[in-house]
N, C-alpha and C. Protein backbone atom coordinates (compact mmCIF):
# COMPACT_ATOMS: atom_id res chain seq x y z
N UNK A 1 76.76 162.60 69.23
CA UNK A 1 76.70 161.16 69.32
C UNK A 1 75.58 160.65 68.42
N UNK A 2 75.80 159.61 67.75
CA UNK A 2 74.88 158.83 67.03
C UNK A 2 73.85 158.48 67.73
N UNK A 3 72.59 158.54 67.28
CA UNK A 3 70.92 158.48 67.76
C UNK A 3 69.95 156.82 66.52
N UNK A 4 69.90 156.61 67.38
CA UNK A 4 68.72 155.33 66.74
C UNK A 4 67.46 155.55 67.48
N UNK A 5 66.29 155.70 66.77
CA UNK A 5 64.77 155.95 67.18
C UNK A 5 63.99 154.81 66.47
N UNK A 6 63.29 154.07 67.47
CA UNK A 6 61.88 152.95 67.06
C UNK A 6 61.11 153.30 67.44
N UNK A 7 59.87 153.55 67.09
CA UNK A 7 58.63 153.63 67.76
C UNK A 7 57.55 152.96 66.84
N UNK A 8 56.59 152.33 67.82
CA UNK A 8 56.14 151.89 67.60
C UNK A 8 54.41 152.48 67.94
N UNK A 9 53.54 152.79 66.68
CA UNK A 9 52.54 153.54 66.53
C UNK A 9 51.26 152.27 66.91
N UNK A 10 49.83 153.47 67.47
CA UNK A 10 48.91 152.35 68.12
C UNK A 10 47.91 152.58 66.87
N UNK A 11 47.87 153.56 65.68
CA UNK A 11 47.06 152.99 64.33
C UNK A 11 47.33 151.90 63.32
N UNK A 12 48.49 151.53 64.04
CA UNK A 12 48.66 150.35 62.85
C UNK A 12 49.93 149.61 63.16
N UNK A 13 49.81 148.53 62.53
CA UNK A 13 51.00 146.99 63.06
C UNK A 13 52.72 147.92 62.71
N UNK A 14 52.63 148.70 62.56
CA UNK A 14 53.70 149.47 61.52
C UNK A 14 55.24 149.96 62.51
N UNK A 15 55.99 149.39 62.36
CA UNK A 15 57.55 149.98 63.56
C UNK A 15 58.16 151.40 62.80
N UNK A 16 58.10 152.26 62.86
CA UNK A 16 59.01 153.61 62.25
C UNK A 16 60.22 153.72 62.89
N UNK A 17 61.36 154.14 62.34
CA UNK A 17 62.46 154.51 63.21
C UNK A 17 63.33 155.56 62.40
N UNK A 18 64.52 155.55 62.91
CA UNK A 18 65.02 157.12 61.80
C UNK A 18 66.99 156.48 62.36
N UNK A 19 67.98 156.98 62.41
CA UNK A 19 69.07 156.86 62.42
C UNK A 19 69.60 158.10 61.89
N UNK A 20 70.87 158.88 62.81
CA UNK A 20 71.56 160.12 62.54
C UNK A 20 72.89 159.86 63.17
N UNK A 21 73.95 159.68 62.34
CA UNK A 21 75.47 159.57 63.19
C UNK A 21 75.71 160.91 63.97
N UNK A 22 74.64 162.15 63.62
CA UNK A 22 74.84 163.65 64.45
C UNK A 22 74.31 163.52 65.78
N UNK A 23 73.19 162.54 65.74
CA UNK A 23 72.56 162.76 66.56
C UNK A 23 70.75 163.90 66.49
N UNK A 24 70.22 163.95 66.83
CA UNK A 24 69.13 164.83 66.85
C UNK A 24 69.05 165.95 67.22
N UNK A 25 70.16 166.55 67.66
CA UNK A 25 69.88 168.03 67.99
C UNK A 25 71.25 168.68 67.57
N UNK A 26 72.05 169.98 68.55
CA UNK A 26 73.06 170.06 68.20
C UNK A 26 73.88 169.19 68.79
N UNK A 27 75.22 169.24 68.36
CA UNK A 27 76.17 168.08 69.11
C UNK A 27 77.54 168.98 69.81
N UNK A 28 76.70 170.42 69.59
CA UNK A 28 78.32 171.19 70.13
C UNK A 28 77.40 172.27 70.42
N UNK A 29 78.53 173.25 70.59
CA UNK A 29 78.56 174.93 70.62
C UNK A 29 79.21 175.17 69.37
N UNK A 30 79.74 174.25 68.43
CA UNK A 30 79.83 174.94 66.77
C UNK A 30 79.18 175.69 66.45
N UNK A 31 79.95 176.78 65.42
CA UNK A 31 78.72 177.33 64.69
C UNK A 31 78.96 176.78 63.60
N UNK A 32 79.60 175.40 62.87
CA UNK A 32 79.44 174.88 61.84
C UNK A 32 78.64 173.94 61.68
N UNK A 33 78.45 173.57 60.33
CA UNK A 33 77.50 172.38 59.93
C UNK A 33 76.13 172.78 59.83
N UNK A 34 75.64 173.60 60.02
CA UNK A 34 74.45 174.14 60.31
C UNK A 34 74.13 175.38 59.98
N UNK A 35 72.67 175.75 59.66
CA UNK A 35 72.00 177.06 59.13
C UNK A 35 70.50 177.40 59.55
N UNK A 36 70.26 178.21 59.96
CA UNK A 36 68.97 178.51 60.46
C UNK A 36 67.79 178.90 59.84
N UNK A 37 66.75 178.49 59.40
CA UNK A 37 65.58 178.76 58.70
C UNK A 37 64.52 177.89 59.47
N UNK A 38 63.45 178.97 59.40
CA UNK A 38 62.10 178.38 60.38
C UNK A 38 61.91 178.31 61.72
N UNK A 39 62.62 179.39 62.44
CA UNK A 39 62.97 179.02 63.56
C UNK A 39 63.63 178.18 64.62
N UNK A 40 64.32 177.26 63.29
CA UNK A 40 65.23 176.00 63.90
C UNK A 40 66.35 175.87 63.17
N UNK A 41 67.16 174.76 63.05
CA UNK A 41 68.55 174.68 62.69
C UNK A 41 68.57 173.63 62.24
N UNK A 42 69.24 173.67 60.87
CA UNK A 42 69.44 172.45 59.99
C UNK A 42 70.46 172.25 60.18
N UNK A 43 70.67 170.56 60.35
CA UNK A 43 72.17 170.13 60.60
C UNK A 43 72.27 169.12 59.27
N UNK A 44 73.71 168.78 59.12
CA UNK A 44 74.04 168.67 57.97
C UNK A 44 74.68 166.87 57.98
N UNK A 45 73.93 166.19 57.26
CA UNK A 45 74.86 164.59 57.73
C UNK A 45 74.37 163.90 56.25
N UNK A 46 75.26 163.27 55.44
CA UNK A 46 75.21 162.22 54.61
C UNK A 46 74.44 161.09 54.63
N UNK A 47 74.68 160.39 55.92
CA UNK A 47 74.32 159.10 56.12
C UNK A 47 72.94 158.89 56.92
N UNK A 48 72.21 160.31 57.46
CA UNK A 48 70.96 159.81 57.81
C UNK A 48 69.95 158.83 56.99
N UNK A 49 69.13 157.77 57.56
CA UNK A 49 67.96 157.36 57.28
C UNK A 49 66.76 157.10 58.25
N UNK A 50 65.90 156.97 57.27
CA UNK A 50 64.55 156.69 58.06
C UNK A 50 64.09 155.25 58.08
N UNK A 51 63.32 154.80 58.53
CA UNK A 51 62.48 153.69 57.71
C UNK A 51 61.56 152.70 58.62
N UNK A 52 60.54 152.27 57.99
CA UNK A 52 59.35 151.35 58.27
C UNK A 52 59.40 150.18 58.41
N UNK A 53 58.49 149.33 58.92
CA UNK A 53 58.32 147.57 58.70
C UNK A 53 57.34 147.09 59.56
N UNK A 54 56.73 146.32 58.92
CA UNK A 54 55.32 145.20 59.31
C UNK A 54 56.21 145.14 60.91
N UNK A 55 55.26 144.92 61.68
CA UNK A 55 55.65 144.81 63.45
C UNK A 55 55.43 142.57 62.96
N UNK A 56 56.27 142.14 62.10
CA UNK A 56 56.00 140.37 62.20
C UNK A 56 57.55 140.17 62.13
N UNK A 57 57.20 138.68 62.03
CA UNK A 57 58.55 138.31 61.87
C UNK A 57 59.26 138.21 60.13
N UNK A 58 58.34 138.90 59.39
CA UNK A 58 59.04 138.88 58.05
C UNK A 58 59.80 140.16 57.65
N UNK A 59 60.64 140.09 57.47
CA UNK A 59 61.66 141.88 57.27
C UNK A 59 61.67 142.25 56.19
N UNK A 60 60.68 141.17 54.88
CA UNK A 60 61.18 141.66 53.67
C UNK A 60 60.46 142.78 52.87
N UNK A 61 59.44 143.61 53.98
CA UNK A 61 58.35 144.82 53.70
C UNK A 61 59.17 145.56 54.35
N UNK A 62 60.35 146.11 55.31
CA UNK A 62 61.56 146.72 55.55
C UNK A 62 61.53 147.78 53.89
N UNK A 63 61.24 149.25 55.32
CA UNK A 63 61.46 150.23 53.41
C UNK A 63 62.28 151.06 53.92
N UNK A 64 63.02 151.78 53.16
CA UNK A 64 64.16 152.81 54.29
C UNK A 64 64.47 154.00 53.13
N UNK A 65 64.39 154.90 53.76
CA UNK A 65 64.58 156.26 53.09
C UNK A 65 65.74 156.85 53.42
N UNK A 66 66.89 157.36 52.47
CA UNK A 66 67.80 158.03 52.66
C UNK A 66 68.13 159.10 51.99
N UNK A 67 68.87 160.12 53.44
CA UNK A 67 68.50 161.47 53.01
C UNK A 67 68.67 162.07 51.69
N UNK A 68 68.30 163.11 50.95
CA UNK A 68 68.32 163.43 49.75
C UNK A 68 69.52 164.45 49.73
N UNK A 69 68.51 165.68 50.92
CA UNK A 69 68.95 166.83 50.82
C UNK A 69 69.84 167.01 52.69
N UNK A 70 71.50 166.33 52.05
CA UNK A 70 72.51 166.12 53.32
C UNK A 70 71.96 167.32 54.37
N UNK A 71 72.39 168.69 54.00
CA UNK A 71 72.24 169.79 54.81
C UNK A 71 71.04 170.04 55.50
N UNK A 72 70.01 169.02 54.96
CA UNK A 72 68.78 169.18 55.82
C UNK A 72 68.12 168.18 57.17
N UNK A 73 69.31 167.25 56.96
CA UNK A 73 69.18 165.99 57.51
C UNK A 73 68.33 165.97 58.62
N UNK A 74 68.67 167.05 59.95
CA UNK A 74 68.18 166.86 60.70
C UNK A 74 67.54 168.33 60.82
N UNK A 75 66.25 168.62 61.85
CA UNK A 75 65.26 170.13 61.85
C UNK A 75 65.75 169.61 63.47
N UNK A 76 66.30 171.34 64.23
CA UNK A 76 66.18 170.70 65.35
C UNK A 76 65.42 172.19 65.98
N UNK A 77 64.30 172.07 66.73
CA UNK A 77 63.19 172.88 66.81
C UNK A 77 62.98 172.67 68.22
N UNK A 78 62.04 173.81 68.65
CA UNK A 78 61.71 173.79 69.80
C UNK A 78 60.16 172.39 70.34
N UNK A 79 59.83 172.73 69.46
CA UNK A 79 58.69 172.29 69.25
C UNK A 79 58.91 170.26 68.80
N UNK A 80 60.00 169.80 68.65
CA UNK A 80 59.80 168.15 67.99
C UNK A 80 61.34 167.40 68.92
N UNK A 81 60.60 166.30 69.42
CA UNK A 81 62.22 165.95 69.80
C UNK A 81 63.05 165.32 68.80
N UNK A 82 62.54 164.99 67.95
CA UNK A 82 63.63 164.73 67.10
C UNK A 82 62.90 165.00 65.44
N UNK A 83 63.41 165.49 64.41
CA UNK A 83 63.08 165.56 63.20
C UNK A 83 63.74 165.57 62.23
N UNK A 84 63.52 164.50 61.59
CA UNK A 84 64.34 164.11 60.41
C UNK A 84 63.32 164.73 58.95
N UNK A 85 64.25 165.79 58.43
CA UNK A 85 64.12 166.35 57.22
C UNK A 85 63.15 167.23 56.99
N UNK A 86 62.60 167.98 58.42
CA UNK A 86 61.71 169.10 58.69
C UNK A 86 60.51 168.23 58.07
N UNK A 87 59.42 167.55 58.79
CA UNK A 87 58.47 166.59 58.90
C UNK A 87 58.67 165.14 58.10
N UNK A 88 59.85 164.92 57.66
CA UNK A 88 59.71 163.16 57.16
C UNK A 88 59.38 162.52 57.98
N UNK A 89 59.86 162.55 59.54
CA UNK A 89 59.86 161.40 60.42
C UNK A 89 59.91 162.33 61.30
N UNK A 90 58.62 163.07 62.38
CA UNK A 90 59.07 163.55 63.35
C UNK A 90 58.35 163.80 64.40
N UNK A 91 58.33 163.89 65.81
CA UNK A 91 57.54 163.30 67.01
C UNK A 91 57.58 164.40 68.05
N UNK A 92 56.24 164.77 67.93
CA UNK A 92 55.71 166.19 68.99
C UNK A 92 55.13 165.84 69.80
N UNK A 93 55.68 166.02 71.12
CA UNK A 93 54.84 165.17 72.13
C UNK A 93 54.66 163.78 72.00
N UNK A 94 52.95 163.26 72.08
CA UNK A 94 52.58 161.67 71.78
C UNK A 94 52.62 161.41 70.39
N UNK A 95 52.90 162.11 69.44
CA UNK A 95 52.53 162.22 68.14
C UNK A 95 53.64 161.97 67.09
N UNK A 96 53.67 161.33 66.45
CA UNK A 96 54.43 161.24 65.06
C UNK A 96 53.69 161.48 63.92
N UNK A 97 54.51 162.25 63.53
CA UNK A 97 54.15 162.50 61.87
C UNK A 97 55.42 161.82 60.95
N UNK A 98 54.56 161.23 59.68
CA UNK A 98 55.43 160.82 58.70
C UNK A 98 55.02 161.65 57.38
N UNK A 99 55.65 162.31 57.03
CA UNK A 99 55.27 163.12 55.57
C UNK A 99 56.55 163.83 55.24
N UNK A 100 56.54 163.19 54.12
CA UNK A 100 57.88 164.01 53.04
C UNK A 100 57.45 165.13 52.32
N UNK A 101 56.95 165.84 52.71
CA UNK A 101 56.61 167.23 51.54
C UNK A 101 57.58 167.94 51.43
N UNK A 102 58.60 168.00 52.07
CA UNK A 102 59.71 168.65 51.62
C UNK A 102 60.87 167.98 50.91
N UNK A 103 61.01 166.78 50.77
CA UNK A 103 61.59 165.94 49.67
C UNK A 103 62.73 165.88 50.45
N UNK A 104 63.17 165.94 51.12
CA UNK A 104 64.74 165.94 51.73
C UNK A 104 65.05 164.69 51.89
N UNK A 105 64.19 163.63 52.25
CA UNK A 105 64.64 162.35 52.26
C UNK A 105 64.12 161.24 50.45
N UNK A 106 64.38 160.33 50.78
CA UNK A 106 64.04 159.96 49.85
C UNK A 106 62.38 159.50 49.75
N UNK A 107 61.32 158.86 49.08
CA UNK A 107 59.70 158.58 49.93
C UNK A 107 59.89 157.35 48.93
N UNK A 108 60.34 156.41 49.68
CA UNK A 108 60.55 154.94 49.73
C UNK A 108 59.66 154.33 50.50
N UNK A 109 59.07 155.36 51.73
CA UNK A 109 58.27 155.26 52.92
C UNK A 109 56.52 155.16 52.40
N UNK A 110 56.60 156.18 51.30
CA UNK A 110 55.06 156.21 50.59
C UNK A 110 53.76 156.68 51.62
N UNK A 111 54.06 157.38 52.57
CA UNK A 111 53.24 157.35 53.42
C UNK A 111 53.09 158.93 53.81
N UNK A 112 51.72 159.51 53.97
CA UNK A 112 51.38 160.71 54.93
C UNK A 112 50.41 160.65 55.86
N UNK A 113 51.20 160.33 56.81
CA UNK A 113 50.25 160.34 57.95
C UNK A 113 50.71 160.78 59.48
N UNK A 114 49.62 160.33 60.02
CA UNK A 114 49.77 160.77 61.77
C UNK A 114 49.76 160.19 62.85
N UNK A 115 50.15 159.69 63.61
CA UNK A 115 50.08 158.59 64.31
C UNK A 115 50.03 158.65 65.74
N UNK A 116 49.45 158.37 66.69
CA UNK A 116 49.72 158.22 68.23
C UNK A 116 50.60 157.21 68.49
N UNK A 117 51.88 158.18 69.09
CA UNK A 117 53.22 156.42 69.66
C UNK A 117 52.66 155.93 70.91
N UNK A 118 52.62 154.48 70.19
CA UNK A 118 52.44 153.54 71.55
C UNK A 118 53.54 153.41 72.60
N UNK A 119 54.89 153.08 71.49
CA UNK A 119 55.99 152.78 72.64
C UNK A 119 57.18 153.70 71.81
N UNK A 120 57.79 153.84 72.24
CA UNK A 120 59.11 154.65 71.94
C UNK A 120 60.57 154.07 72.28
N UNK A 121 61.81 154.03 71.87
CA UNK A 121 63.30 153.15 72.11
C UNK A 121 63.98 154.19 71.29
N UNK A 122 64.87 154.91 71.99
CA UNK A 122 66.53 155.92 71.96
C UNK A 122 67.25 154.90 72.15
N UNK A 123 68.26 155.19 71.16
CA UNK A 123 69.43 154.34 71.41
C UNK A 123 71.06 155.24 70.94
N UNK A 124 71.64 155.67 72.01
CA UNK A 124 73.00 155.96 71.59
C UNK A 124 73.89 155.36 71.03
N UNK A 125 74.45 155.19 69.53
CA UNK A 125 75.15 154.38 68.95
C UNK A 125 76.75 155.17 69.18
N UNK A 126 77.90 154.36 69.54
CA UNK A 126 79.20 154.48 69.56
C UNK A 126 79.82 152.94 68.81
N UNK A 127 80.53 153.78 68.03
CA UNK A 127 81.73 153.51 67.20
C UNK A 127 82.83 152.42 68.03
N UNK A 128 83.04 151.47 67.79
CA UNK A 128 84.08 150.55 68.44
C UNK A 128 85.01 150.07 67.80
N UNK A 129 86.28 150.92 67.46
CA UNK A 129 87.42 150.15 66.90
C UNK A 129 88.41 149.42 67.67
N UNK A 130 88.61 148.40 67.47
CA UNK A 130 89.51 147.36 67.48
C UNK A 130 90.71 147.16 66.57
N UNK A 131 91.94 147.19 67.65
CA UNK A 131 92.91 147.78 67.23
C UNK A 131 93.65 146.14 67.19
């Protein structure tokens, strides 16, 4: 199932969030879509992104990163509840990290850092066709 993540960090006015139509972890007992390196499992999705914005009412500092490297989209580990692109966007415990050193997403984001989450919002996205 599709996953939407906001959080909102207490170093700075700054909203982070991420988006995966896979979802953040596995979504089956497949053994497709996926490959194991690092002790975790890369899942594989096109359409992931990440992205930032001023906590105001202006959206036009809105920066959004999309994935580079599909097959890496998501790191799903023991250790992070959710991680987009093995550390672009990803939250251990109280903690978020934002750092692209592995290039998998795009760094539209411009940012390496660390952050304590103030508040946190999951959101299960489903598909609604109208027939």
């Amino acid at each position: 199932m599709a996953n939407l993540v906001l959080i909102k960090v207490k170093q700075s006015n700054k909203i982070f969030g991420g988006y995966s139509p896979i979802g953040f972890s596995s979504s089956g007992e497949s053994e497709e879509g996926y490959f194991v390196e690092n002790n975790g499992r890369f899942y594989n999705s096109s359409n992931n992104f990440i992205f930032s914005f001023e906590h105001n009412s202006d959206n036009k500092y809105m920066k959004i990163s999309r994935v580079v490297n599909s097959y890496k989209a998501i790191f799903d580990n023991r250790h992070c509840a959710f991680d987009f692109g093995m550390g672009s966007l990803c939250m251990s415990g109280y903690t978020l990290y934002v750092n692209n050193y592995n290039e998998n997403y795009e760094n539209n984001l411009n940012i390496r850092a660390i952050y304590t989450i103030a508040e946190i919002e999951t959101f299960n996205v489903e598909d609604f066709i109208k027939k």
